[in-house]
PDB file of N, CA and C in Angstrom:
ATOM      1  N   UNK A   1      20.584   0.481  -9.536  1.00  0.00           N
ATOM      2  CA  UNK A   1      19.346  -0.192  -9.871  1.00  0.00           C
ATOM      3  C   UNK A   1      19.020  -1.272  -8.845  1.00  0.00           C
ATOM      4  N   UNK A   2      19.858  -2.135  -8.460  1.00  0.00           N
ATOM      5  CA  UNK A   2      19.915  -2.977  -7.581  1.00  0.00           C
ATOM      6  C   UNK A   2      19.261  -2.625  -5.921  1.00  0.00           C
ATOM      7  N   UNK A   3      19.718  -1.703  -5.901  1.00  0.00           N
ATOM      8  CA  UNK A   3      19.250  -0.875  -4.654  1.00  0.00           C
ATOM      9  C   UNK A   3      18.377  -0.444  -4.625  1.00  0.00           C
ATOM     10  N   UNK A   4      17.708   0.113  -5.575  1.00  0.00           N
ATOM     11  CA  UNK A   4      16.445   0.352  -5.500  1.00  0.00           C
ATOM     12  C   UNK A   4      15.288  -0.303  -5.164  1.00  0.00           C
ATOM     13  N   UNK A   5      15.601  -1.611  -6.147  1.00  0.00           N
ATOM     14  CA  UNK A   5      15.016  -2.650  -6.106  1.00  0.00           C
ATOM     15  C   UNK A   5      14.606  -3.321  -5.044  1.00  0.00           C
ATOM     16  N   UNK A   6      16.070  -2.951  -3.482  1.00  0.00           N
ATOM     17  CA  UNK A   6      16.107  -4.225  -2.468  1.00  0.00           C
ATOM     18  C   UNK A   6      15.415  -3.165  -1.387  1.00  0.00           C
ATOM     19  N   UNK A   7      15.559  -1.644  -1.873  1.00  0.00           N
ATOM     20  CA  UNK A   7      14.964  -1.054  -1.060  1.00  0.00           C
ATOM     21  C   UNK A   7      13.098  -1.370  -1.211  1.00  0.00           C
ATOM     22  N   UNK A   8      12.658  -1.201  -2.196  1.00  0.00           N
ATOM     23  CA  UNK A   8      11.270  -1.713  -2.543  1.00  0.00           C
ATOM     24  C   UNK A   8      10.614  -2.829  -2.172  1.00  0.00           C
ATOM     25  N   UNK A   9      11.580  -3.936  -2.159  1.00  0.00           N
ATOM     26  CA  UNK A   9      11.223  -5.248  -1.815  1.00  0.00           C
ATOM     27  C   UNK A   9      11.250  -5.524  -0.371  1.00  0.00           C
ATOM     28  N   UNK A  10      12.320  -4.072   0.351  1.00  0.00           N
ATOM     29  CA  UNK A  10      12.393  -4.614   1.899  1.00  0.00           C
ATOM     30  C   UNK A  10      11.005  -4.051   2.704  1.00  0.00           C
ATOM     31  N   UNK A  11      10.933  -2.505   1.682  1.00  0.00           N
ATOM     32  CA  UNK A  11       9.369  -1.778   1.612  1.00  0.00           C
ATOM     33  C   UNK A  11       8.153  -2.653   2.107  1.00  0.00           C
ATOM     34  N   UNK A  12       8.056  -3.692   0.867  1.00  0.00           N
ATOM     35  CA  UNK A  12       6.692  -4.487   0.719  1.00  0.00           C
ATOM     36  C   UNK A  12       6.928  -4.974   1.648  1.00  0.00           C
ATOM     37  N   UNK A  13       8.466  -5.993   2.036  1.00  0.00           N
ATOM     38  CA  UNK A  13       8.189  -6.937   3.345  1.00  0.00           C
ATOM     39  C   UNK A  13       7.368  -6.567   4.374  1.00  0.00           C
ATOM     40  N   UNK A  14       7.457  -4.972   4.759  1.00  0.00           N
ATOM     41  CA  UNK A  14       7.447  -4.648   6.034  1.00  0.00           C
ATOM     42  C   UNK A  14       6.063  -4.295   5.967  1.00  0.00           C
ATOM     43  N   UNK A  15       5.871  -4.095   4.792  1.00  0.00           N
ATOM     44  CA  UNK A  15       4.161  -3.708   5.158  1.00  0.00           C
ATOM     45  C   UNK A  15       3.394  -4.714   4.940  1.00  0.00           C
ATOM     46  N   UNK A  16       3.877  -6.315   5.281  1.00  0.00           N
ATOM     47  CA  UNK A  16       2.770  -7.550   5.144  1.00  0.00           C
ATOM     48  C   UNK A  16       2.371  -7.106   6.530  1.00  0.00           C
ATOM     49  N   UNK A  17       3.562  -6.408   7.855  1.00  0.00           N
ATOM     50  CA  UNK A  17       2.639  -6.272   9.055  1.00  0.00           C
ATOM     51  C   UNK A  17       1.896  -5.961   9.836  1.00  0.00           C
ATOM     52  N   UNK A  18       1.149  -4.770   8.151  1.00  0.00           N
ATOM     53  CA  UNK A  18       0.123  -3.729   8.437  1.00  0.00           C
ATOM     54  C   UNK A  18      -1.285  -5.028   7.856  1.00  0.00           C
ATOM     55  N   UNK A  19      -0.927  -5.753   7.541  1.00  0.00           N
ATOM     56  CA  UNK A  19      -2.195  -6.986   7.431  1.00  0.00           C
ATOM     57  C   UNK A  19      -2.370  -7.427   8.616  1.00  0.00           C
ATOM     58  N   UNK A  20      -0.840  -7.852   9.815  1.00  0.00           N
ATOM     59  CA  UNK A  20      -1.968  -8.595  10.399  1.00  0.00           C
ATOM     60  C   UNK A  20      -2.146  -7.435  12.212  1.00  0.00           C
ATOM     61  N   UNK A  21      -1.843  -6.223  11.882  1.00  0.00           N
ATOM     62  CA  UNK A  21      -2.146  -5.070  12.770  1.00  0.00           C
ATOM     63  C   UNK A  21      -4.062  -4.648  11.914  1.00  0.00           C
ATOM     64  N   UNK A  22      -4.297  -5.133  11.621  1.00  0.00           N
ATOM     65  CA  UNK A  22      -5.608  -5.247  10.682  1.00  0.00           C
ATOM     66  C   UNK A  22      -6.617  -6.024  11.189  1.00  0.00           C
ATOM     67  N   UNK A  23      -5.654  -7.113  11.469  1.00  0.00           N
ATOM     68  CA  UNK A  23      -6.144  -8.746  12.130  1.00  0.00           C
ATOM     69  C   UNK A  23      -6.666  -8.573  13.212  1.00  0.00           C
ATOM     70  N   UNK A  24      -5.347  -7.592  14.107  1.00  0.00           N
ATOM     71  CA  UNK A  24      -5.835  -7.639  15.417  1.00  0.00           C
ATOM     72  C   UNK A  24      -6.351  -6.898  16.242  1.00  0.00           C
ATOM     73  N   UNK A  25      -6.863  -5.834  14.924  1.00  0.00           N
ATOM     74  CA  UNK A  25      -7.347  -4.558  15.667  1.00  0.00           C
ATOM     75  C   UNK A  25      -9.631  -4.960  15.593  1.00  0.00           C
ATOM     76  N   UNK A  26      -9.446  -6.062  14.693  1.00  0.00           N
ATOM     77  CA  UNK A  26     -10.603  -7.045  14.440  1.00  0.00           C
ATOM     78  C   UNK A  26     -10.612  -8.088  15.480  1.00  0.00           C
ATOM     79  N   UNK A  27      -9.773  -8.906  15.492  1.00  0.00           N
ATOM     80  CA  UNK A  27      -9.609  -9.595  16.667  1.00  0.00           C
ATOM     81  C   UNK A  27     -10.328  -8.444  18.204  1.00  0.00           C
ATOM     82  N   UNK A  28      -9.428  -7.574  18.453  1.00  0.00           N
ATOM     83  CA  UNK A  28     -10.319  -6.552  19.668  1.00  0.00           C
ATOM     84  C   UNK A  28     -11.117  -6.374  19.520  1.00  0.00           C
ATOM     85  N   UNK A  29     -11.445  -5.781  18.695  1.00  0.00           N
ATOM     86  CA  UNK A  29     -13.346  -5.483  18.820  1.00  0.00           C
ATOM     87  C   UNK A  29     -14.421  -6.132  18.664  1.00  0.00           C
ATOM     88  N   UNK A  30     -14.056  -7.966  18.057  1.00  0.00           N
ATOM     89  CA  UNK A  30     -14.503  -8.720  17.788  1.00  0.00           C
ATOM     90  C   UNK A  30     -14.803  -9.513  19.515  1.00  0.00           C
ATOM     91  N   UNK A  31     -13.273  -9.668  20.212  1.00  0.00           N
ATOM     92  CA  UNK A  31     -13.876 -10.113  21.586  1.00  0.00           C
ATOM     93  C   UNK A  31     -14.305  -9.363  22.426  1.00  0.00           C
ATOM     94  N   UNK A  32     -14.385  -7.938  21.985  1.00  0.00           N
ATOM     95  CA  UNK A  32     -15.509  -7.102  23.036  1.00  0.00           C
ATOM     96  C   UNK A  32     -16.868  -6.784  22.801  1.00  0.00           C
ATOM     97  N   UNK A  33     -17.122  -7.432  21.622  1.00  0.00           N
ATOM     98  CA  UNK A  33     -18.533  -7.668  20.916  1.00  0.00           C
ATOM     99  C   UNK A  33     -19.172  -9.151  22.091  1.00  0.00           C
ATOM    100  N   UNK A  34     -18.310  -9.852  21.784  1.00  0.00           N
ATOM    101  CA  UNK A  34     -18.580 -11.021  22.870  1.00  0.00           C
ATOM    102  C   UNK A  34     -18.554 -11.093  24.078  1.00  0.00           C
ATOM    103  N   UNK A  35     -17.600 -10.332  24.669  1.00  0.00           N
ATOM    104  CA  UNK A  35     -17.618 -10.163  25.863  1.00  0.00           C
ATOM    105  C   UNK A  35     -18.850  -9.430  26.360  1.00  0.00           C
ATOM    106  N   UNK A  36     -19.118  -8.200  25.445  1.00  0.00           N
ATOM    107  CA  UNK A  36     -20.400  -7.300  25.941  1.00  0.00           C
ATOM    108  C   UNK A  36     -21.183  -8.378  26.174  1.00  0.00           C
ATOM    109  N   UNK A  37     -22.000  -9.360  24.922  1.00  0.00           N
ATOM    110  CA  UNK A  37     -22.892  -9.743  24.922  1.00  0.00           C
ATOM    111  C   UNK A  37     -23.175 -10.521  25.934  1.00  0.00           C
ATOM    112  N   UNK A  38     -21.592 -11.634  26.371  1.00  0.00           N
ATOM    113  CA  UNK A  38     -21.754 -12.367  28.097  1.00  0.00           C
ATOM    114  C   UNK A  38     -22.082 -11.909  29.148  1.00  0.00           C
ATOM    115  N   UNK A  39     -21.530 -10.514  29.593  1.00  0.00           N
ATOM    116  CA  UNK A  39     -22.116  -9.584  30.794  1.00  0.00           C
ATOM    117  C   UNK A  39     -22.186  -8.017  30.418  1.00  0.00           C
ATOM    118  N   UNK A  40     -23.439  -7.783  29.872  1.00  0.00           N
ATOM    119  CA  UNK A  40     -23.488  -6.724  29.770  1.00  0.00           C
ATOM    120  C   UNK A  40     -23.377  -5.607  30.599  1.00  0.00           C
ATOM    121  N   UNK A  41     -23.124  -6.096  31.768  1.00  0.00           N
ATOM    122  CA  UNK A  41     -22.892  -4.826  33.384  1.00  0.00           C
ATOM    123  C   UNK A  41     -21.406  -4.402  32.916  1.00  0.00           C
ATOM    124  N   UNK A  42     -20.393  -5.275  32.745  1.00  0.00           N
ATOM    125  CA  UNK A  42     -18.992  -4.559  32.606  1.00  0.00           C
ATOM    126  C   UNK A  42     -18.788  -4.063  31.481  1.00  0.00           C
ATOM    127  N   UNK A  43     -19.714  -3.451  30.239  1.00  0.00           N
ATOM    128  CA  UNK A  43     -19.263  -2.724  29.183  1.00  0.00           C
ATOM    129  C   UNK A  43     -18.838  -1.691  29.802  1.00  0.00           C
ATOM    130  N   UNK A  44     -18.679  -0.755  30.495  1.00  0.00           N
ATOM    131  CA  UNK A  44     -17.512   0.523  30.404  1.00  0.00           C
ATOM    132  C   UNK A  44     -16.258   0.033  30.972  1.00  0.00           C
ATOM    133  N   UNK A  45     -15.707  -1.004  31.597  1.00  0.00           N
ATOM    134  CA  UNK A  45     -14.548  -1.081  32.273  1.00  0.00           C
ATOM    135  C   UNK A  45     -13.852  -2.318  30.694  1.00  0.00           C
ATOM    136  N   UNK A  46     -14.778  -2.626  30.183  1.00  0.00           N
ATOM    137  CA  UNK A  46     -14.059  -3.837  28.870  1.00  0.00           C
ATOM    138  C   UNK A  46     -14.405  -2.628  27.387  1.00  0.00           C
ATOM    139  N   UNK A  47     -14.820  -1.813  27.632  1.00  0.00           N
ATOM    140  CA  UNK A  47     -14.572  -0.802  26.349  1.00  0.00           C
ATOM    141  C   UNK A  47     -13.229  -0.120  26.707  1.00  0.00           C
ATOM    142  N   UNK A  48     -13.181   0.071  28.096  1.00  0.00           N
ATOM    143  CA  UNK A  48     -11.677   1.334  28.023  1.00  0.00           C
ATOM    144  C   UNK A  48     -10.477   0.092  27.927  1.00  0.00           C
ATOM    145  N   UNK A  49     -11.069  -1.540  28.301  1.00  0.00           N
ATOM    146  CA  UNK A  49      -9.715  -2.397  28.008  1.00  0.00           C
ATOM    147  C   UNK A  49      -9.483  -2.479  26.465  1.00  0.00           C
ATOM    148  N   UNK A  50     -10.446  -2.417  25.493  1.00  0.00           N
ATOM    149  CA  UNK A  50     -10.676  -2.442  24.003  1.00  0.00           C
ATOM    150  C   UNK A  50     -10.103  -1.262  23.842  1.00  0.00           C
ATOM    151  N   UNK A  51     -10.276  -0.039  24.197  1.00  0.00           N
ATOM    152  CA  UNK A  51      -9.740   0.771  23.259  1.00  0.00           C
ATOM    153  C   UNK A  51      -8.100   0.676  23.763  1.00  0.00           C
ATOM    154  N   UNK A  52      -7.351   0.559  25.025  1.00  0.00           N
ATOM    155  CA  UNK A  52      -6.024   0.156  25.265  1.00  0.00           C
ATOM    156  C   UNK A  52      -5.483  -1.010  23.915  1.00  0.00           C
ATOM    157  N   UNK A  53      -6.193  -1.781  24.042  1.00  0.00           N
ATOM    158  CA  UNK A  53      -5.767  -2.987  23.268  1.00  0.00           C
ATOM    159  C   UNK A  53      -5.557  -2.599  21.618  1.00  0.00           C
ATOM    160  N   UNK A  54      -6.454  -1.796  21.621  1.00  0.00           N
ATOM    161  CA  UNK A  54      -6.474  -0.965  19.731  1.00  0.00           C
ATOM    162  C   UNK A  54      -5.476   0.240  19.750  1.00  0.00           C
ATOM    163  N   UNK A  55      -4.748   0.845  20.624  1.00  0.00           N
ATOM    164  CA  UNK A  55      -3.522   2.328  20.910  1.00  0.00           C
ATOM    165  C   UNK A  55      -2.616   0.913  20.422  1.00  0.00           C
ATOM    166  N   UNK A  56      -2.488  -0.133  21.395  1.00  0.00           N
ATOM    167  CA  UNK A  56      -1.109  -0.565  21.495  1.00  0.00           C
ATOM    168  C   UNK A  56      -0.983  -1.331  19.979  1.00  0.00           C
ATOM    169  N   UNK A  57      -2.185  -1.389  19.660  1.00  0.00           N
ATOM    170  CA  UNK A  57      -2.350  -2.586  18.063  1.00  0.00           C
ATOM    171  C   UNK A  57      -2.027  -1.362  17.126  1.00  0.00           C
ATOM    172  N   UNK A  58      -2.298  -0.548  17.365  1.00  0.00           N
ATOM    173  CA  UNK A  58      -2.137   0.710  16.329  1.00  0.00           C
ATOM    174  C   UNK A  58      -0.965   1.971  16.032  1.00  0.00           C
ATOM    175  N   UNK A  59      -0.150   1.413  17.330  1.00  0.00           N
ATOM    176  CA  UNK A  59       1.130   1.726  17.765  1.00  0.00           C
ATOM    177  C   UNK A  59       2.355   0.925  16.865  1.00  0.00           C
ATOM    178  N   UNK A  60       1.764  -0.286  16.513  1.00  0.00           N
ATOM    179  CA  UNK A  60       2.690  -1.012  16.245  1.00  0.00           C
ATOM    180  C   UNK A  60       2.457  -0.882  14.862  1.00  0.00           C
ATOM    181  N   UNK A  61       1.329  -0.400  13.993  1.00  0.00           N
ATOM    182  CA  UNK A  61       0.989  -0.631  12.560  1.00  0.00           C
ATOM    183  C   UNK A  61       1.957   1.379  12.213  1.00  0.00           C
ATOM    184  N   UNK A  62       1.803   2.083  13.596  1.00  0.00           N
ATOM    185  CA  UNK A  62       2.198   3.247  13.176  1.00  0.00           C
ATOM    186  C   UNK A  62       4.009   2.905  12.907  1.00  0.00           C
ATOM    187  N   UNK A  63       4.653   2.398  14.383  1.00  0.00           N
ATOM    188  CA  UNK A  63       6.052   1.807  13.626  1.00  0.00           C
ATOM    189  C   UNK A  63       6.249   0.789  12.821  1.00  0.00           C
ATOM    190  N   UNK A  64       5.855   0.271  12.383  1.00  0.00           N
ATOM    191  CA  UNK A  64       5.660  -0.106  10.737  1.00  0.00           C
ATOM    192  C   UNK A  64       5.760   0.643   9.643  1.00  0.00           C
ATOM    193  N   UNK A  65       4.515   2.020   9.410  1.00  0.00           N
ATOM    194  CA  UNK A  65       4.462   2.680   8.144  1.00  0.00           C
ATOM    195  C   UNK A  65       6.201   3.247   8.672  1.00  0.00           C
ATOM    196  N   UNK A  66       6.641   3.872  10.309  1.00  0.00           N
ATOM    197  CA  UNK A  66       7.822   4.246  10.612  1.00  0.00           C
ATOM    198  C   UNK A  66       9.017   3.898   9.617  1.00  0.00           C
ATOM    199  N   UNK A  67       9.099   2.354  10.005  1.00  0.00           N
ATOM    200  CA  UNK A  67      10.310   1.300   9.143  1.00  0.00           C
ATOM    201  C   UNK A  67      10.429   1.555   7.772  1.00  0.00           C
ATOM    202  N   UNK A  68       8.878   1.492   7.223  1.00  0.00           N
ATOM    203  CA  UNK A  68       8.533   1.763   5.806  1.00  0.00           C
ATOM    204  C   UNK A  68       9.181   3.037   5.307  1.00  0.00           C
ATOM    205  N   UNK A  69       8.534   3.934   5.483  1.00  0.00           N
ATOM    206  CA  UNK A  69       9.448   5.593   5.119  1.00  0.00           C
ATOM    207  C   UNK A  69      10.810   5.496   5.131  1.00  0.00           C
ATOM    208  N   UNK A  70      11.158   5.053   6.434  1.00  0.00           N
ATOM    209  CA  UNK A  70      12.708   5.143   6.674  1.00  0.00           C
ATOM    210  C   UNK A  70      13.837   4.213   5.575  1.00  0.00           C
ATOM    211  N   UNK A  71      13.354   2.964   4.981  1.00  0.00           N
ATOM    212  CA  UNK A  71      13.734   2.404   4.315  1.00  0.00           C
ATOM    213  C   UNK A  71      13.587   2.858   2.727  1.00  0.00           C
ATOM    214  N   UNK A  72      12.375   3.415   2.832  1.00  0.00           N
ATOM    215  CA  UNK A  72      12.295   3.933   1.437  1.00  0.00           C
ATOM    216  C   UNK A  72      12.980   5.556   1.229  1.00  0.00           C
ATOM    217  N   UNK A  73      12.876   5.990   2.069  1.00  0.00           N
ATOM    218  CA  UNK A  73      13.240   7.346   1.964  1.00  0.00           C
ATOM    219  C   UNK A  73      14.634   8.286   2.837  1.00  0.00           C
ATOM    220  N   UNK A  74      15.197   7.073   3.336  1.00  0.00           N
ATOM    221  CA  UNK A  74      16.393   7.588   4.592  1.00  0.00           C
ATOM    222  C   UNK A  74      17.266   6.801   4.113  1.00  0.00           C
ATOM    223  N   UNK A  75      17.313   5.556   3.171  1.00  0.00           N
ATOM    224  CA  UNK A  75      18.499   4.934   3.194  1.00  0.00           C
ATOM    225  C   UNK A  75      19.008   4.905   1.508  1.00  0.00           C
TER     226      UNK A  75
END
C-alpha cells in the first residue's frame, strides 16, 4: 500500500513540470509576438528561432510524461 502511494505522489511531483513546460512554450511565442511587432523584416529567420525554442521546450515536457510512465508503470 505504501508503495503505491509513494509511487503516485512521486507521479504528481513530476508532472508540476508539465506546468511550467506550459509557461515556456507561452513565454516563446509570446516574445516572438513582440519581436515580430519591433521588426517586422526578420519574421522568417525569428519564426524558425521560435519554433527551435518550442522542439527543445517540448522535448523536455515529452521527458517528463517519460519519468511519469516509468515511475508509475516500470517500478
Amino acid at each position: 500500500m505504501q508503495d503505491t502511494a509513494a509511487k503516485l505522489i512521486g507521479a504528481g511531483c513530476a508532472t508540476i513540470a508539465l506546468a511550467g513546460c506550459g509557461a515556456g512554450i507561452g513565454i516563446v511565442f509570446g516574445s516572438l509576438i513582440t519581436a515580430v511587432a519591433r521588426n517586422p523584416s526578420l519574421t522568417k529567420q525569428l519564426f524558425s528561432y521560435s519554433i527551435l525554442g518550442f522542439a527543445l521546450t517540448e522535448a523536455i515536457a515529452l521527458f517528463t510524461l517519460m519519468v511519469v510512465f516509468l515511475i508509475l508503470f516500470a517500478m
